[in-house]
C-alpha atoms as a PDB file:
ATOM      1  CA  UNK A   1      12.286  11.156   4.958  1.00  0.00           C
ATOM      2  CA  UNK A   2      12.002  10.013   1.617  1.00  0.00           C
ATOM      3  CA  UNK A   3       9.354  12.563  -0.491  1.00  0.00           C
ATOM      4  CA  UNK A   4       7.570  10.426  -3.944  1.00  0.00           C
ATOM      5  CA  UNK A   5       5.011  12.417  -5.907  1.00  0.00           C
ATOM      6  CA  UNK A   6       3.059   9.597  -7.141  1.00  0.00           C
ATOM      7  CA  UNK A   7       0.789   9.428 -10.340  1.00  0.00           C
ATOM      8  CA  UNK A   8      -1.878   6.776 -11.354  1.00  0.00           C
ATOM      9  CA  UNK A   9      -3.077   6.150 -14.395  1.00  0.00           C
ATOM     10  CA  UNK A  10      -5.571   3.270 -14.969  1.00  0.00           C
ATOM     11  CA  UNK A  11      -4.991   2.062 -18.305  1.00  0.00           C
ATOM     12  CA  UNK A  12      -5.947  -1.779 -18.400  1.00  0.00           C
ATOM     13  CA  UNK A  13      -9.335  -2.025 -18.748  1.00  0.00           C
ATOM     14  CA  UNK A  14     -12.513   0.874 -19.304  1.00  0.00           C
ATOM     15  CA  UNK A  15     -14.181   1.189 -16.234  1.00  0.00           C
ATOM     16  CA  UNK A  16     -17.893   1.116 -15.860  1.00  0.00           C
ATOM     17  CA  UNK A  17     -17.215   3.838 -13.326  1.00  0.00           C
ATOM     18  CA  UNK A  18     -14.785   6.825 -13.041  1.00  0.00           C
ATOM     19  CA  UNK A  19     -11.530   5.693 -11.508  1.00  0.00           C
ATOM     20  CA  UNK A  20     -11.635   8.637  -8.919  1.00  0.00           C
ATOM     21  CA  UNK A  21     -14.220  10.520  -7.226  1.00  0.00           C
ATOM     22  CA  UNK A  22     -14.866  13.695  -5.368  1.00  0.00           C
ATOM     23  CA  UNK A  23     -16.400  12.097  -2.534  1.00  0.00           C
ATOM     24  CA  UNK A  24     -14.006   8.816  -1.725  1.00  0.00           C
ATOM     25  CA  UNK A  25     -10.339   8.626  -1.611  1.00  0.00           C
ATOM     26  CA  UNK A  26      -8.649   6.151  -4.215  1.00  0.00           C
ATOM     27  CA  UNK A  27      -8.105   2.808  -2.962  1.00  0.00           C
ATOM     28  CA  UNK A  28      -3.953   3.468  -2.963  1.00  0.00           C
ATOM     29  CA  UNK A  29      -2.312   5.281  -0.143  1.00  0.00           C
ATOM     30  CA  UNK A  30      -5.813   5.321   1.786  1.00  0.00           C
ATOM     31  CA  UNK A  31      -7.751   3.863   3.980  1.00  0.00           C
ATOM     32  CA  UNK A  32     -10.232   3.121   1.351  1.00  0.00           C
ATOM     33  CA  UNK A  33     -11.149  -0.470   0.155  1.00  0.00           C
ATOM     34  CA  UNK A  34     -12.070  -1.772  -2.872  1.00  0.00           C
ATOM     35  CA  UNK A  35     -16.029  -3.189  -3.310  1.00  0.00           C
ATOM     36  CA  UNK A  36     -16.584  -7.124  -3.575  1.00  0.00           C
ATOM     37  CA  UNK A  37     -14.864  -8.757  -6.663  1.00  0.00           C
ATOM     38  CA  UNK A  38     -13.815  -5.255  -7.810  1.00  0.00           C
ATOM     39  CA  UNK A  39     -10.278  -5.967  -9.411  1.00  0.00           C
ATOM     40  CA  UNK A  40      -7.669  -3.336  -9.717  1.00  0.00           C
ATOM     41  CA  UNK A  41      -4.359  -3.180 -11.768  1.00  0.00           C
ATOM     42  CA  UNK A  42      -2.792   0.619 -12.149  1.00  0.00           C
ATOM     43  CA  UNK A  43      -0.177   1.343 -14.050  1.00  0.00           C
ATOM     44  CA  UNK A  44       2.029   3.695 -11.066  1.00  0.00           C
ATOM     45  CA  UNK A  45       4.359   6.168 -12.396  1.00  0.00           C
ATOM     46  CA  UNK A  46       6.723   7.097  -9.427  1.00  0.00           C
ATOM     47  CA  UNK A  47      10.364   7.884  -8.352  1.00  0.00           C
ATOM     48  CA  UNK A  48      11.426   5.058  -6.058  1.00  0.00           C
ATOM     49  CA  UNK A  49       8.067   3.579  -4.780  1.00  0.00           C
ATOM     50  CA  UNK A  50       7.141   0.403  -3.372  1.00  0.00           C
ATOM     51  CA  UNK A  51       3.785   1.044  -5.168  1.00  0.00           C
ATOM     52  CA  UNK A  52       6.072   0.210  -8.280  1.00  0.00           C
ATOM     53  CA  UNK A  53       6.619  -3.881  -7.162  1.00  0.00           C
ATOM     54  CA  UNK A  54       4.960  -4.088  -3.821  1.00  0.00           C
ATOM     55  CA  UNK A  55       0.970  -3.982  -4.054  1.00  0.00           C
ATOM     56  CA  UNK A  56       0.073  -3.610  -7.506  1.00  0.00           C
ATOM     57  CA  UNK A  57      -3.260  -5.187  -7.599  1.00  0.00           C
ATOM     58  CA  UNK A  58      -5.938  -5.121  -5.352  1.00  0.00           C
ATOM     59  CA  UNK A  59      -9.519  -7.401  -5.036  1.00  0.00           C
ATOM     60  CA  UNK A  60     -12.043  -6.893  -3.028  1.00  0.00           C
ATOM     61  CA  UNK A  61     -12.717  -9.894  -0.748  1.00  0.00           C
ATOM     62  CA  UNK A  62     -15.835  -8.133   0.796  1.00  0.00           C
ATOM     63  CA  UNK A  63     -17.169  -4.337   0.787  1.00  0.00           C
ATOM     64  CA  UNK A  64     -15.175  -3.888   3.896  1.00  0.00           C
ATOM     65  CA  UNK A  65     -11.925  -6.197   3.325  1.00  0.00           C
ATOM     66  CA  UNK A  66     -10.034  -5.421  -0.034  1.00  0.00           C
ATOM     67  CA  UNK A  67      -6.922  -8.122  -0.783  1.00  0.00           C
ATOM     68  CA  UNK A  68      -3.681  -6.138  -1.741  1.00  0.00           C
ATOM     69  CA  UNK A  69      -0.779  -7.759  -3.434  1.00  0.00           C
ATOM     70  CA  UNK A  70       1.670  -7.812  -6.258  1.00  0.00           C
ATOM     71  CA  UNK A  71       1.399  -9.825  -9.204  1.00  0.00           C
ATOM     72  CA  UNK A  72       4.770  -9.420 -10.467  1.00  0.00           C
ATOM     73  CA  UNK A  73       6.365 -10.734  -7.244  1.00  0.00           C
ATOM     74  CA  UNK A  74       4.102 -13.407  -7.379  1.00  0.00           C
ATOM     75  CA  UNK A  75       5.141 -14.535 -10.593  1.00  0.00           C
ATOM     76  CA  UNK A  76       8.796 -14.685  -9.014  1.00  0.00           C
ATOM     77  CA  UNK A  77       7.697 -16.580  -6.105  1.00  0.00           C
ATOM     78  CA  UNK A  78       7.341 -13.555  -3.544  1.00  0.00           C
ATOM     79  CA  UNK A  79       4.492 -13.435  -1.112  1.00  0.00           C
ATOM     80  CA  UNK A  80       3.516  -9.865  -0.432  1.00  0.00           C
ATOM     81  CA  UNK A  81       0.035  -9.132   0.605  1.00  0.00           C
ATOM     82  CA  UNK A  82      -1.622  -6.679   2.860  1.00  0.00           C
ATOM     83  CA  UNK A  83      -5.565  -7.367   4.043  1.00  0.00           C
ATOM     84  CA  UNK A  84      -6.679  -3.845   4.571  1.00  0.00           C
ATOM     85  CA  UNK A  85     -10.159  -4.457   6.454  1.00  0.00           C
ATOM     86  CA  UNK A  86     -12.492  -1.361   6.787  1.00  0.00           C
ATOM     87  CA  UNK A  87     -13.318   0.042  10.569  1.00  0.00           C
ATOM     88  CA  UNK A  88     -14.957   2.971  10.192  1.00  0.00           C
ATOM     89  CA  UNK A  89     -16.420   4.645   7.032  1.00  0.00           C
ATOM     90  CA  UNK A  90     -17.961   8.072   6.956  1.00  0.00           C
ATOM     91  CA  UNK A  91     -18.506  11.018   4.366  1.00  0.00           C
ATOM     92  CA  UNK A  92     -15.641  12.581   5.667  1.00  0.00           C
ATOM     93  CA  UNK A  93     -12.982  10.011   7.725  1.00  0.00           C
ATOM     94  CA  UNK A  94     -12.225   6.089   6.977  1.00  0.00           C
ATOM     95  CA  UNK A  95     -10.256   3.945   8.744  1.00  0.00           C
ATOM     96  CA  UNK A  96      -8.638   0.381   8.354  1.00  0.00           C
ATOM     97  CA  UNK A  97      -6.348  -2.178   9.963  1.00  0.00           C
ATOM     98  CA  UNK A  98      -4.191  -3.269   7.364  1.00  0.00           C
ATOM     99  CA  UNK A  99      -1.740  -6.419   8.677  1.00  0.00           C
ATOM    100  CA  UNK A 100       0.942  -7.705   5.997  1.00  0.00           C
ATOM    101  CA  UNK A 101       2.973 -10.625   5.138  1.00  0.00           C
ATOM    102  CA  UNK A 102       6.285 -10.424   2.860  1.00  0.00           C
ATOM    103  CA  UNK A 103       7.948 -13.928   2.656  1.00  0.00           C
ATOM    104  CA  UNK A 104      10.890 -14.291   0.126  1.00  0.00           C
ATOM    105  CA  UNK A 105      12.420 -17.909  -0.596  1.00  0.00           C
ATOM    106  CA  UNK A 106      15.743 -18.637  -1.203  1.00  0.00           C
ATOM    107  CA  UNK A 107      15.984 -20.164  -4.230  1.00  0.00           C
ATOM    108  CA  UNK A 108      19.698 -21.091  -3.936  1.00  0.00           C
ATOM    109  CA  UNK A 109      18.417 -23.816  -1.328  1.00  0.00           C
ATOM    110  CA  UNK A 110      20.887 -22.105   1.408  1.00  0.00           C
ATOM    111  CA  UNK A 111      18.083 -21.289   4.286  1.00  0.00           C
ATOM    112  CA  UNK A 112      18.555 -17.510   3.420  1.00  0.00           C
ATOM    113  CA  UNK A 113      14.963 -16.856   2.910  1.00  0.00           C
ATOM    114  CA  UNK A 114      13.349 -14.234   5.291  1.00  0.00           C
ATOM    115  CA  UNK A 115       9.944 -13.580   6.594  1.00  0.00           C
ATOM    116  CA  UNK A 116       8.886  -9.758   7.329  1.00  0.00           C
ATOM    117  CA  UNK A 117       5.330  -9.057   9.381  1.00  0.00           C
ATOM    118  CA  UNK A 118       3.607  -5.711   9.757  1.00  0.00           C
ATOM    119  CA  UNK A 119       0.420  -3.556  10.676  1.00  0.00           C
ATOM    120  CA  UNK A 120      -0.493  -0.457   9.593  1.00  0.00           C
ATOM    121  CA  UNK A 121      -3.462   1.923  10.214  1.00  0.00           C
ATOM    122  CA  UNK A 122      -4.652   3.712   7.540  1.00  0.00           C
ATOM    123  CA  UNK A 123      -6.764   6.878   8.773  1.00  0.00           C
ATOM    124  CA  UNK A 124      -8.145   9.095   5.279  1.00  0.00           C
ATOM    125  CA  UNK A 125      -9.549  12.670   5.750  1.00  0.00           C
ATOM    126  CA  UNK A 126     -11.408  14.103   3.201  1.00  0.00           C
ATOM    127  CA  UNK A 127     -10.038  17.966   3.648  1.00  0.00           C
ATOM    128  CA  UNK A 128     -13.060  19.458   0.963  1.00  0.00           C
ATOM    129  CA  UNK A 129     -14.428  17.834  -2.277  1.00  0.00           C
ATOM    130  CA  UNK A 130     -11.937  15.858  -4.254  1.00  0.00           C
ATOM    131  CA  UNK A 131      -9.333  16.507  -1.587  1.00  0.00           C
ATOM    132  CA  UNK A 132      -7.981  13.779   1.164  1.00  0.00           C
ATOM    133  CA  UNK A 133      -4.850  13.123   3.503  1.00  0.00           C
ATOM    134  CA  UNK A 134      -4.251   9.710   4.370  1.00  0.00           C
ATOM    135  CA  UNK A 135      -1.972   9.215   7.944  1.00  0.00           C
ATOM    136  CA  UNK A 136      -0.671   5.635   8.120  1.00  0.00           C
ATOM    137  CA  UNK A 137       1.249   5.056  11.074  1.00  0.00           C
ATOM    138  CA  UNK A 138       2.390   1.433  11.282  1.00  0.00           C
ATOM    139  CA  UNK A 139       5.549  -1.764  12.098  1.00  0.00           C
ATOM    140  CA  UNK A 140       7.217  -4.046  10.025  1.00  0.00           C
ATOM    141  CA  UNK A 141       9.516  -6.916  12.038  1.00  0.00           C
ATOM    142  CA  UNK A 142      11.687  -9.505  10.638  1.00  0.00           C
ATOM    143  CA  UNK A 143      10.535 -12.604  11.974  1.00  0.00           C
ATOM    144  CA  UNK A 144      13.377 -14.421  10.172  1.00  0.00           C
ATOM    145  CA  UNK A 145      16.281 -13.912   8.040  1.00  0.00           C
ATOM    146  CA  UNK A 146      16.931 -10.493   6.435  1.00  0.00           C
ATOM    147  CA  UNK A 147      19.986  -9.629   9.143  1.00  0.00           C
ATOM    148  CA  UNK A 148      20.769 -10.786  12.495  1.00  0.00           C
ATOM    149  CA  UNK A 149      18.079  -9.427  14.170  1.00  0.00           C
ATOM    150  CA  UNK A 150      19.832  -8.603  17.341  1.00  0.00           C
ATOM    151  CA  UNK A 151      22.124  -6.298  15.148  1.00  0.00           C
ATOM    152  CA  UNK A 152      20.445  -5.076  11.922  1.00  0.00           C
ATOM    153  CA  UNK A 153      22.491  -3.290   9.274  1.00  0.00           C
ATOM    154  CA  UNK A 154      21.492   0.299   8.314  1.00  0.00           C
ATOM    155  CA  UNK A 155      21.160  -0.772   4.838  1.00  0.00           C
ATOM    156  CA  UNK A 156      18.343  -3.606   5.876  1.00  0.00           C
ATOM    157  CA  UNK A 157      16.698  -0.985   7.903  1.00  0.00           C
ATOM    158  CA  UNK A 158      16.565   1.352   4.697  1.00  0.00           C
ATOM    159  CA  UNK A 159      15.940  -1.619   2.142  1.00  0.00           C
ATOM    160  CA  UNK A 160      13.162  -2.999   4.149  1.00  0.00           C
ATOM    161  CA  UNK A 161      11.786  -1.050   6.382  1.00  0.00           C
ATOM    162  CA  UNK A 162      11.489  -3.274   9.482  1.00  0.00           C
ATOM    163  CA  UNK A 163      11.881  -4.008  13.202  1.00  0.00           C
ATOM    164  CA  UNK A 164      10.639   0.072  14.128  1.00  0.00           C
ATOM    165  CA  UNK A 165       7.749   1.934  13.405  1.00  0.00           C
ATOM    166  CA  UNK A 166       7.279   4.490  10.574  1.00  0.00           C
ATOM    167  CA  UNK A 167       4.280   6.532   9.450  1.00  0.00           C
ATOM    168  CA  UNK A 168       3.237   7.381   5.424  1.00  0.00           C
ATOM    169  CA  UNK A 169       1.232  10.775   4.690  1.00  0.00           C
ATOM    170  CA  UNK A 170      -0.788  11.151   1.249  1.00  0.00           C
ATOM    171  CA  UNK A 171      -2.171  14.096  -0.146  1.00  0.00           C
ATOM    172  CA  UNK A 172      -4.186  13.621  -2.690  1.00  0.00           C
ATOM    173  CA  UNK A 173      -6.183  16.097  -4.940  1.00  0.00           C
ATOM    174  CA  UNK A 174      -8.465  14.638  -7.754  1.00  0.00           C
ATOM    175  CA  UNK A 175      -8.392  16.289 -11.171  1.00  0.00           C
ATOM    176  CA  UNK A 176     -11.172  15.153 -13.243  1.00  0.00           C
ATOM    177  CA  UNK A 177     -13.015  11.444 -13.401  1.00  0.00           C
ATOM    178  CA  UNK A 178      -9.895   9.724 -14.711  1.00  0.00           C
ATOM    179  CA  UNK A 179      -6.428  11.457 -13.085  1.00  0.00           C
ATOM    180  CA  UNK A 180      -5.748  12.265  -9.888  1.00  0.00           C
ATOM    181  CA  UNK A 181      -1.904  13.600  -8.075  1.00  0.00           C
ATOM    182  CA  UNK A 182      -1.099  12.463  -5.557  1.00  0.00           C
ATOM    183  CA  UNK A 183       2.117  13.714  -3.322  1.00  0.00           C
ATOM    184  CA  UNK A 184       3.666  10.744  -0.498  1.00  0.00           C
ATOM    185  CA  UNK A 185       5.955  11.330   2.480  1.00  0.00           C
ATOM    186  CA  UNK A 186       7.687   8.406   3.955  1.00  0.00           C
ATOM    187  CA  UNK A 187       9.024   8.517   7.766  1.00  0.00           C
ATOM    188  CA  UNK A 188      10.976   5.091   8.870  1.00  0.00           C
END
């Protein structure tokens, strides 16, 4: 179990609206999505988070389907996305199906790329007014490359997270308008 206390600060653009709310969780680490052709870019301040490189942007596609991704990986030739596409959405409990792609080239042109697939389930609680948990059980599974699949390494396993299920839980607890902390428990 790997514990990340996780702050967000939105620094690249002023915001019509307040980045965080008392009534919604924030987009990250929820179940929550994004509204259409909202774009988001945090800055994420965190010990050893795939927040950091993983999914640092997110769009919204539709009210209901909000585009996650990583622009920095992109620029490196990384796919990493996630669709996270709103079920249910209530006052006080939201939940999404989020599948995910991860495909890495190999650049040195030696068939070592790898392909990773996963779905999550992202199920937000809001405990009282500015306060939610966030319960995402979900599976990752190399579909190629990454290890011989019939005998993965322990270090693949830790690197990546695939081929067995694993759960996140997020607490957060709003502040004010603008900040927010937010405290993450991993479980592979």
């Amino acid at each position: 179990m790997t514990p990340t206390i996780l702050a967000a600060l939105i620094l690249a653009a002023p915001q019509p609206e307040p980045a965080f709310s008392y009534d919604k969780p924030f987009v990250y680490n929820s179940a929550g999505n994004l509204k259409k052709d909202d774009f988001l870019f945090p800055i994420v301040a965190s010990y050893f988070s795939p927040q950091m490189t993983k999914r640092n942007a997110s769009f919204g596609l539709t009210d209901d389907i909000t585009l996650e991704s990583s622009l920095l990986l992109f620029i490196s030739g990384i796919t990493n996305m996630r669709i996270k596409m709103g079920m249910v959405n209530t006052p006080n409990f939201i939940l999404a199906v989020a599948p995910e792609l991860v495909y890495t080239p190999d650049f040195d042109g030696r068939n070592q790329d790898y392909t990773i697939l996963g779905i999550s389930a992202p199920m937000s609680i809001k405990l009282k007014s500015g306060t939610f948990l966030t319960l995402t059980p979900g599976y990752r599974r190399a579909v190629k490359g990454v290890t011989n699949l019939n005998q993965p390494s322990a270090e693949d396993i830790i690197a990546f997270g695939i081929n067995q299920p694993w759960i996140d839980i997020d607490y957060l607890r709003v502040i004010d308008n603008y900040s927010a902390v937010a405290l993450q428990f991993h479980y592979t």
